[in-house]
N, C-alpha and C. Protein backbone atom coordinates (compact mmCIF):
# COMPACT_ATOMS: atom_id res chain seq x y z
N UNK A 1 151.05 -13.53 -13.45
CA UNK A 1 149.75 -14.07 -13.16
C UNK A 1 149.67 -14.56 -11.73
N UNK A 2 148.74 -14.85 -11.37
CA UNK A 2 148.36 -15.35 -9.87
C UNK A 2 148.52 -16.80 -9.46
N UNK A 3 149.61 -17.29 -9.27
CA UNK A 3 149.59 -18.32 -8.68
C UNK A 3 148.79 -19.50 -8.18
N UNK A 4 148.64 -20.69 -8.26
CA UNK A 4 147.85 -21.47 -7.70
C UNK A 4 147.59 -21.75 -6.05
N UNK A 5 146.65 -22.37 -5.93
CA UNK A 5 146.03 -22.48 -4.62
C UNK A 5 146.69 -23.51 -4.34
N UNK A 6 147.53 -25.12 -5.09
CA UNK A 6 147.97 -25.87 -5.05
C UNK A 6 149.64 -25.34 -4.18
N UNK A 7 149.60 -24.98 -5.03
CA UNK A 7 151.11 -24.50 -5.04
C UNK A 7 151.88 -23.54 -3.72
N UNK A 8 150.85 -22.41 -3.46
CA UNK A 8 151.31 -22.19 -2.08
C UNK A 8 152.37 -20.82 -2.18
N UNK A 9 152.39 -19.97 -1.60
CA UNK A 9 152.91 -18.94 -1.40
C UNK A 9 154.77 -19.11 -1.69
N UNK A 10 155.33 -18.71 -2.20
CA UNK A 10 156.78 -18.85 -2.18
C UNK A 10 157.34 -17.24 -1.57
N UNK A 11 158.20 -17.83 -0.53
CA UNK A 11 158.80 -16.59 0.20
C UNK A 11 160.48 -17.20 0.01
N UNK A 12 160.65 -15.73 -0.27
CA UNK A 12 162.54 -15.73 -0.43
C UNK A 12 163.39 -16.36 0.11
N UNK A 13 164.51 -17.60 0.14
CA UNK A 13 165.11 -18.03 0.93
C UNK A 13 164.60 -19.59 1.23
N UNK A 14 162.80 -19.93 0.68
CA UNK A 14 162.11 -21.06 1.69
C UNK A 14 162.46 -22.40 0.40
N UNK A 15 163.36 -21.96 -0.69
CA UNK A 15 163.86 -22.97 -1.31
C UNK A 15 164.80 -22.87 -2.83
N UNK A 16 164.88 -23.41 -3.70
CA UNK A 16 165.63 -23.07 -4.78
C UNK A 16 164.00 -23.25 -6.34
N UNK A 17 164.39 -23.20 -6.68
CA UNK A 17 163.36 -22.77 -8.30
C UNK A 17 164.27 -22.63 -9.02
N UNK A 18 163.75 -23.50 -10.49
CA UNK A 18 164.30 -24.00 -11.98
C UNK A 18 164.39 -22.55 -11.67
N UNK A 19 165.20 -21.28 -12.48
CA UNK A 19 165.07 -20.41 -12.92
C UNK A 19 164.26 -20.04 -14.49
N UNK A 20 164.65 -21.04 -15.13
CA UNK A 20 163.92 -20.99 -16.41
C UNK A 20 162.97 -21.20 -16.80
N UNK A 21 162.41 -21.77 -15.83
CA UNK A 21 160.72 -23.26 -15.91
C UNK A 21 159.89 -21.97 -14.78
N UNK A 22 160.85 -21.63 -14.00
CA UNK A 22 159.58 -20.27 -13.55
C UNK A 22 159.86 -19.12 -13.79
N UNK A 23 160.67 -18.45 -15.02
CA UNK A 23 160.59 -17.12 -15.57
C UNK A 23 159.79 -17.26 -16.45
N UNK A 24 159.50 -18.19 -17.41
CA UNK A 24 159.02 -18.03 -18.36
C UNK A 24 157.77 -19.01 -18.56
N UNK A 25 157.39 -19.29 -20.01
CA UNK A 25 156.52 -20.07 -19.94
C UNK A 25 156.69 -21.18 -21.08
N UNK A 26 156.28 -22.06 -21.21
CA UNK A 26 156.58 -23.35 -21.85
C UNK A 26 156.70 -23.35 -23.07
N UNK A 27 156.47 -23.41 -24.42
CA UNK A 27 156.09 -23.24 -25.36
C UNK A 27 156.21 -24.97 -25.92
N UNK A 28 155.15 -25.42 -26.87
CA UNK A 28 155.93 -26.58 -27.44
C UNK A 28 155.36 -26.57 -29.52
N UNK A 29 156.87 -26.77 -29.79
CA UNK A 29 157.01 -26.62 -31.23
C UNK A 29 157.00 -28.04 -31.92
N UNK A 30 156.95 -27.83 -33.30
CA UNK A 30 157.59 -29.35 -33.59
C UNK A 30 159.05 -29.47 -34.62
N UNK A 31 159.34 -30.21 -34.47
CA UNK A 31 160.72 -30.04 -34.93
C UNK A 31 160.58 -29.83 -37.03
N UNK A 32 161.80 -29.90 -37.77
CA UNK A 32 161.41 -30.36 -39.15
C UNK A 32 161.73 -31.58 -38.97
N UNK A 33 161.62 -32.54 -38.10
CA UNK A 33 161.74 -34.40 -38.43
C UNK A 33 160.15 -34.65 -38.25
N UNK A 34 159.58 -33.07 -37.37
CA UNK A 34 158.47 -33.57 -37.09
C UNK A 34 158.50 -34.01 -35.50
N UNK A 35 159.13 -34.34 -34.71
CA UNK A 35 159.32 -34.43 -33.75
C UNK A 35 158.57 -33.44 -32.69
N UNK A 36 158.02 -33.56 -32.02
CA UNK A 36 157.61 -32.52 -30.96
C UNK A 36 158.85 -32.39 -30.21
N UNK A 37 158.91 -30.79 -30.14
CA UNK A 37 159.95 -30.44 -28.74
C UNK A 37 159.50 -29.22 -27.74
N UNK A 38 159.71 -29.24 -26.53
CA UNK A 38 159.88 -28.13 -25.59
C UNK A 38 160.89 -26.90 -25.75
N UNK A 39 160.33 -25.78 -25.14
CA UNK A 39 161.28 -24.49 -25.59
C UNK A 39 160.56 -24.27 -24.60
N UNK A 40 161.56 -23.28 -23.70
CA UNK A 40 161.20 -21.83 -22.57
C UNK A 40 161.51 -20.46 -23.28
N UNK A 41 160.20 -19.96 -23.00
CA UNK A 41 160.40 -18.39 -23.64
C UNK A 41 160.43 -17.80 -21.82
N UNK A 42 162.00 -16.81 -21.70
CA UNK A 42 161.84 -15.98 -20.93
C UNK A 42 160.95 -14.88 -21.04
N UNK A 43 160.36 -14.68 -19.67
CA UNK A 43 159.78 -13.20 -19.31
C UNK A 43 159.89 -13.21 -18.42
N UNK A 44 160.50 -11.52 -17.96
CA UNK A 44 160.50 -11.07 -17.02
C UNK A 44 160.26 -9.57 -17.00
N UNK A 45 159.60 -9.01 -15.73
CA UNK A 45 159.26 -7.88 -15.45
C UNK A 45 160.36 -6.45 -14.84
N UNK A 46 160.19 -5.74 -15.49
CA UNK A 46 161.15 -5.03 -14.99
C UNK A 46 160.67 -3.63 -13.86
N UNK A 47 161.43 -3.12 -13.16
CA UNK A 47 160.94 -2.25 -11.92
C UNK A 47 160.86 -1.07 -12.39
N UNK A 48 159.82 -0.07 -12.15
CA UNK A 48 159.58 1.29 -12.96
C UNK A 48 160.58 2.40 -12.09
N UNK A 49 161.13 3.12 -12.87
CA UNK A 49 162.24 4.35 -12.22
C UNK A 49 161.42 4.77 -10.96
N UNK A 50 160.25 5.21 -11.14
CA UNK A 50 159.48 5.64 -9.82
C UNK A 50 159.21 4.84 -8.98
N UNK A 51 159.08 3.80 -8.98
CA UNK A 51 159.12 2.57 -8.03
C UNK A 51 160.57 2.75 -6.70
N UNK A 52 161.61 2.50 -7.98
CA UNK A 52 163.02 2.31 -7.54
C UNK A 52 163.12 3.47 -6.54
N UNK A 53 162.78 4.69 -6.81
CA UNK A 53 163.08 5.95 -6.70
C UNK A 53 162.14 6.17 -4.79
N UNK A 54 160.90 5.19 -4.95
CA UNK A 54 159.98 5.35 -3.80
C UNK A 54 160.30 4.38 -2.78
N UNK A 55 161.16 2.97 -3.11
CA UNK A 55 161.85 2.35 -2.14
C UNK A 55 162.92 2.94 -1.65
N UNK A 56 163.71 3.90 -2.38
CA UNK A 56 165.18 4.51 -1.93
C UNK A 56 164.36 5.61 -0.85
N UNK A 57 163.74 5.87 -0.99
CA UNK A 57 163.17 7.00 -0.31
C UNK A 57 162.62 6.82 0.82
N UNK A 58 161.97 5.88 1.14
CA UNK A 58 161.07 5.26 2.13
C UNK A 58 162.57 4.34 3.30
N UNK A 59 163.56 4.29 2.13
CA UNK A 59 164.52 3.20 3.14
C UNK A 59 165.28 4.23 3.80
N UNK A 60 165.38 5.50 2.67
CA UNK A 60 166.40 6.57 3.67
C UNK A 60 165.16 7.00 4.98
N UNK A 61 163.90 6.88 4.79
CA UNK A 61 163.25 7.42 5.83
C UNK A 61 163.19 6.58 6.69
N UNK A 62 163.56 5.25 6.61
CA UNK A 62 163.62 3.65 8.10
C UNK A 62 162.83 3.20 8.00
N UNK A 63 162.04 3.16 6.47
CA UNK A 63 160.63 2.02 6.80
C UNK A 63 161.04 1.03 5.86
N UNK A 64 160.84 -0.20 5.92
CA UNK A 64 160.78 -1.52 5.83
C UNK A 64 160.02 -1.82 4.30
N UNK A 65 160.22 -1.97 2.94
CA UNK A 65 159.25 -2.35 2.41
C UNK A 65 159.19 -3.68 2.22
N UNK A 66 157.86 -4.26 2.15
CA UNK A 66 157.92 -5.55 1.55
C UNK A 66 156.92 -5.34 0.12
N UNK A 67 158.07 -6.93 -0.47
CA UNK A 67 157.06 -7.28 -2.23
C UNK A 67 156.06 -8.07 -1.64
N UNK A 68 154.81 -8.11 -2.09
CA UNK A 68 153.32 -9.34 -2.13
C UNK A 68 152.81 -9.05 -3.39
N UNK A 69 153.13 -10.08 -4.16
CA UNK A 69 152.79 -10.34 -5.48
C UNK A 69 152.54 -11.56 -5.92
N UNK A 70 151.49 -11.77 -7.01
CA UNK A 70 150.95 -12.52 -7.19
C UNK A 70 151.30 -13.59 -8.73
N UNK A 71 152.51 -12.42 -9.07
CA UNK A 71 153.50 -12.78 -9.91
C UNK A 71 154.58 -14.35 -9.33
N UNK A 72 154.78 -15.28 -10.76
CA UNK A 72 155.44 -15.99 -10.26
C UNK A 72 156.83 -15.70 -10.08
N UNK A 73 157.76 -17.10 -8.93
CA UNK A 73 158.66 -16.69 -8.20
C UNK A 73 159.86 -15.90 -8.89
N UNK A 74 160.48 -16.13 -9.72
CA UNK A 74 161.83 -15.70 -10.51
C UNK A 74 161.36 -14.51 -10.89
N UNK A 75 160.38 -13.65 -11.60
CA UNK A 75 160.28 -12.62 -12.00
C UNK A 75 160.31 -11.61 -10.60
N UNK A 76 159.43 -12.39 -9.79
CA UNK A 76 159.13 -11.49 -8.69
C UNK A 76 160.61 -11.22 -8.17
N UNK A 77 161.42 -12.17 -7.81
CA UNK A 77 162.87 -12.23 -7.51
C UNK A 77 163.69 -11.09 -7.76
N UNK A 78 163.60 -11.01 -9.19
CA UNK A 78 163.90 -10.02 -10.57
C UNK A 78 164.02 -8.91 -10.02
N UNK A 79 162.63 -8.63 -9.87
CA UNK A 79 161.90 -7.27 -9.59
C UNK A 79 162.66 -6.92 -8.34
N UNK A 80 162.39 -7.24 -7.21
CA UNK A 80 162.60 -7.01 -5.72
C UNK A 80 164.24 -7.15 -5.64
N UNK A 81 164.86 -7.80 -6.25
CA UNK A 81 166.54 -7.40 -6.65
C UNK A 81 166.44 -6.06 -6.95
N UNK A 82 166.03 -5.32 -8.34
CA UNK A 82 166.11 -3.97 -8.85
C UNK A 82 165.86 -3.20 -7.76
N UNK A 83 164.67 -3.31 -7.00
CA UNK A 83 164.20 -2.63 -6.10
C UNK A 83 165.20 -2.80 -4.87
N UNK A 84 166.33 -3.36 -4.32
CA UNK A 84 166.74 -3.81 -3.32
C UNK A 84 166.20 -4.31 -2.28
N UNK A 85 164.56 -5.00 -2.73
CA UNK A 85 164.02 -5.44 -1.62
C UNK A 85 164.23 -6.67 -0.94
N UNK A 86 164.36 -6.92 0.16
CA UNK A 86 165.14 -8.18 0.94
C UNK A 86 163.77 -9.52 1.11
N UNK A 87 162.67 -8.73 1.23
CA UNK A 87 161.76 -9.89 1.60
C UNK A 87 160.84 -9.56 0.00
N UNK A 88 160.24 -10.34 -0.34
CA UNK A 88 159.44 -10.81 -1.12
C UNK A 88 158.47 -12.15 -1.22
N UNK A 89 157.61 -11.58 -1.21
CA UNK A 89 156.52 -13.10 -1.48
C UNK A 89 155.50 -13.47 -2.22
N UNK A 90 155.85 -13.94 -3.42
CA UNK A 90 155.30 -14.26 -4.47
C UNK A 90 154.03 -15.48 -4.86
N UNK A 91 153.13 -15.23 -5.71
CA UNK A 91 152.76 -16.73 -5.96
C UNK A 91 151.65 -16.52 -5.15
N UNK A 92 151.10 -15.13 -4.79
CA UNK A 92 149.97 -15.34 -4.16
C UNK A 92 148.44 -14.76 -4.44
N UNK A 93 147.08 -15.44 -4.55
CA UNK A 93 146.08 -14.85 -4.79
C UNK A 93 145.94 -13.92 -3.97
N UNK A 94 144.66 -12.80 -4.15
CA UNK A 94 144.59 -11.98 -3.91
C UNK A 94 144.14 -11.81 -1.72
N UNK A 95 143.60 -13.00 -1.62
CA UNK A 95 143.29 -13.05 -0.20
C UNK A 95 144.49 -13.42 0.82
N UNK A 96 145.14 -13.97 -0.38
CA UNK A 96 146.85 -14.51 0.35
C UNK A 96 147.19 -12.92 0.94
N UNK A 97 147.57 -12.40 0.08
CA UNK A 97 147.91 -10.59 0.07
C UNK A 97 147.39 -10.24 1.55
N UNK A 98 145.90 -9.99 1.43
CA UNK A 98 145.67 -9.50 2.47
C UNK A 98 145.94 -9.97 3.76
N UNK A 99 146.16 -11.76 3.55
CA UNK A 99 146.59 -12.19 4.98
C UNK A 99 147.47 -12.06 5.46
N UNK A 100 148.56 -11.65 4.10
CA UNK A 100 150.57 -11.18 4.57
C UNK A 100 150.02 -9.82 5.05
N UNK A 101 149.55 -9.19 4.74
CA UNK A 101 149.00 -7.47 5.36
C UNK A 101 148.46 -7.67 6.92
N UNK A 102 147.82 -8.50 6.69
CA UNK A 102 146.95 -8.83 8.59
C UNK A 102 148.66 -9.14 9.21
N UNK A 103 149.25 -10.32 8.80
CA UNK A 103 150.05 -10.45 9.70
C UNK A 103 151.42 -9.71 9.93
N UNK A 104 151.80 -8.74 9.04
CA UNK A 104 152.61 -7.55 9.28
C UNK A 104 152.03 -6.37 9.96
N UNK A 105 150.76 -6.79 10.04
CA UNK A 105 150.11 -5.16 11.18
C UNK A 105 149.96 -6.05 12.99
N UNK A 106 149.85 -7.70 12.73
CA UNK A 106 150.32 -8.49 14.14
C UNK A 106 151.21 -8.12 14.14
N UNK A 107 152.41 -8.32 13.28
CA UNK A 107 153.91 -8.27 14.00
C UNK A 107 154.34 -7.19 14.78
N UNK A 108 153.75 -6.15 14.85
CA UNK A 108 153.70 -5.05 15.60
C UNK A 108 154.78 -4.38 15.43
N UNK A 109 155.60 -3.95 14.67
CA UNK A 109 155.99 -3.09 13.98
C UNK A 109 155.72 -1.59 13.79
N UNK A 110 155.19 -1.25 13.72
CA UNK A 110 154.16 -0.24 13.26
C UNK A 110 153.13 -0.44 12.16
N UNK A 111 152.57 0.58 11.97
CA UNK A 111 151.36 0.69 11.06
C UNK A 111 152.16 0.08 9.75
N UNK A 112 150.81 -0.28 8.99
CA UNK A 112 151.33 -0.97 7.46
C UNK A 112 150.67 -0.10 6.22
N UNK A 113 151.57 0.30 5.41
CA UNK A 113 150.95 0.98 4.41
C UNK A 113 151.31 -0.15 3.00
N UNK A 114 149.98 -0.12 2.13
CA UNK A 114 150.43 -0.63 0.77
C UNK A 114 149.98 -0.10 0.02
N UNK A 115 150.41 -0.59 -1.32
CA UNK A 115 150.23 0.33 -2.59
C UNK A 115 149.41 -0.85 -3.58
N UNK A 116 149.04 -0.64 -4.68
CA UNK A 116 148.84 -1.41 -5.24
C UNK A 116 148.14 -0.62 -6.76
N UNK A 117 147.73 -2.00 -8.14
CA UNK A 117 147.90 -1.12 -9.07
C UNK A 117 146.89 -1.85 -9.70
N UNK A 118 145.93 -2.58 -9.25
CA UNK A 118 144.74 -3.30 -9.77
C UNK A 118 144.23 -4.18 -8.68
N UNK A 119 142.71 -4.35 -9.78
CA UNK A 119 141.93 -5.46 -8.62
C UNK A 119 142.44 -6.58 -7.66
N UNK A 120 143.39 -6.67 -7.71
CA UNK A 120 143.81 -8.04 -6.80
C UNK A 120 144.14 -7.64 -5.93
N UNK A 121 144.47 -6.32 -6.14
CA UNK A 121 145.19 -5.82 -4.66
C UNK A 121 144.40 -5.29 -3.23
N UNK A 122 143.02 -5.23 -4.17
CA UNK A 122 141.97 -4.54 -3.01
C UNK A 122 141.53 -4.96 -1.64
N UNK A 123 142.20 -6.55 -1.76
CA UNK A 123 141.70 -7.13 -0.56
C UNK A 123 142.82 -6.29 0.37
N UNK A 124 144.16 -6.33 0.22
CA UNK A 124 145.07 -6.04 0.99
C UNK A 124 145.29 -4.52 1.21
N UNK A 125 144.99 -4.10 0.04
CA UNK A 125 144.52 -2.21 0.61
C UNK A 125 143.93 -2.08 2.25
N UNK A 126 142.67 -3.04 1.47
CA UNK A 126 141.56 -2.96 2.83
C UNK A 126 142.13 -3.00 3.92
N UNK A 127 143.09 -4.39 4.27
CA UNK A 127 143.68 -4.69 5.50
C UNK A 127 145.03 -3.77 5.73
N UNK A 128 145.59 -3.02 5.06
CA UNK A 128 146.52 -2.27 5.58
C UNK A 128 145.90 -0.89 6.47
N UNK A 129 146.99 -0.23 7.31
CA UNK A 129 146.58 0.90 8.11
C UNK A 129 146.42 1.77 7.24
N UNK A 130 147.33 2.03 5.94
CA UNK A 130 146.99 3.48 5.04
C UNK A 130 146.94 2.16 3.83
């Protein structure tokens, strides 16, 4: 899901995260005393063979990919491990996206291409070169 506006973009490296409190999501049961208790149900996302298959490909060709997802931090983590991707940045709405897109076509690098696989992503389509 998309991250809060509170909360703020999380990029790889910029701190540590519960692993469990952000893979998953809360659940609360009650005990048989009756007691209320907390439980974490993991989820996590896993990387599609063609995915894997289009980062290996793009890295033997020398281009750079980055994750911008709007997924929270540990799954995204997850993901961009499978993928061997080094940068990732998670936790972001959809205008966040496009502003990591504006500022990877500043960094001057070369042109920026992205992909994407639903509405959230359209802002940052827009702002990429392809």
């Amino acid at each position: 899901g998309n991250g809060s506006a509170s909360r703020g973009p999380w990029r790889r490296g910029s701190g540590s995260s519960d692993a469990r409190s952000a893979a998953g999501a809360l659940g609360l049961g009650r005990a048989a005393s009756g007691r209320a208790h907390a439980k974490t149900i993991g989820v996590s996302d896993k990387a599609r063979p063609e995915a894997m298959q289009a980062v290996e490909e793009l890295r033997e060709a020398g281009v750079r990919s980055v994750m911008l997802t709007g997924d929270r931090t540990y799954p995204a983590e997850a993901v961009a491990s499978q993928l061997g991707l080094s940068t990732v940045v998670a936790e972001l709405l959809p205008q966040d996206k496009a502003r990591e897109v504006m500022e990877l076509r500043h960094a001057g690098r070369g042109g920026v291409a992205a992909v994407g696989d639903g509405l959230s992503e359209l802002q940052a389509l827009a702002a990429a070169d392809v």
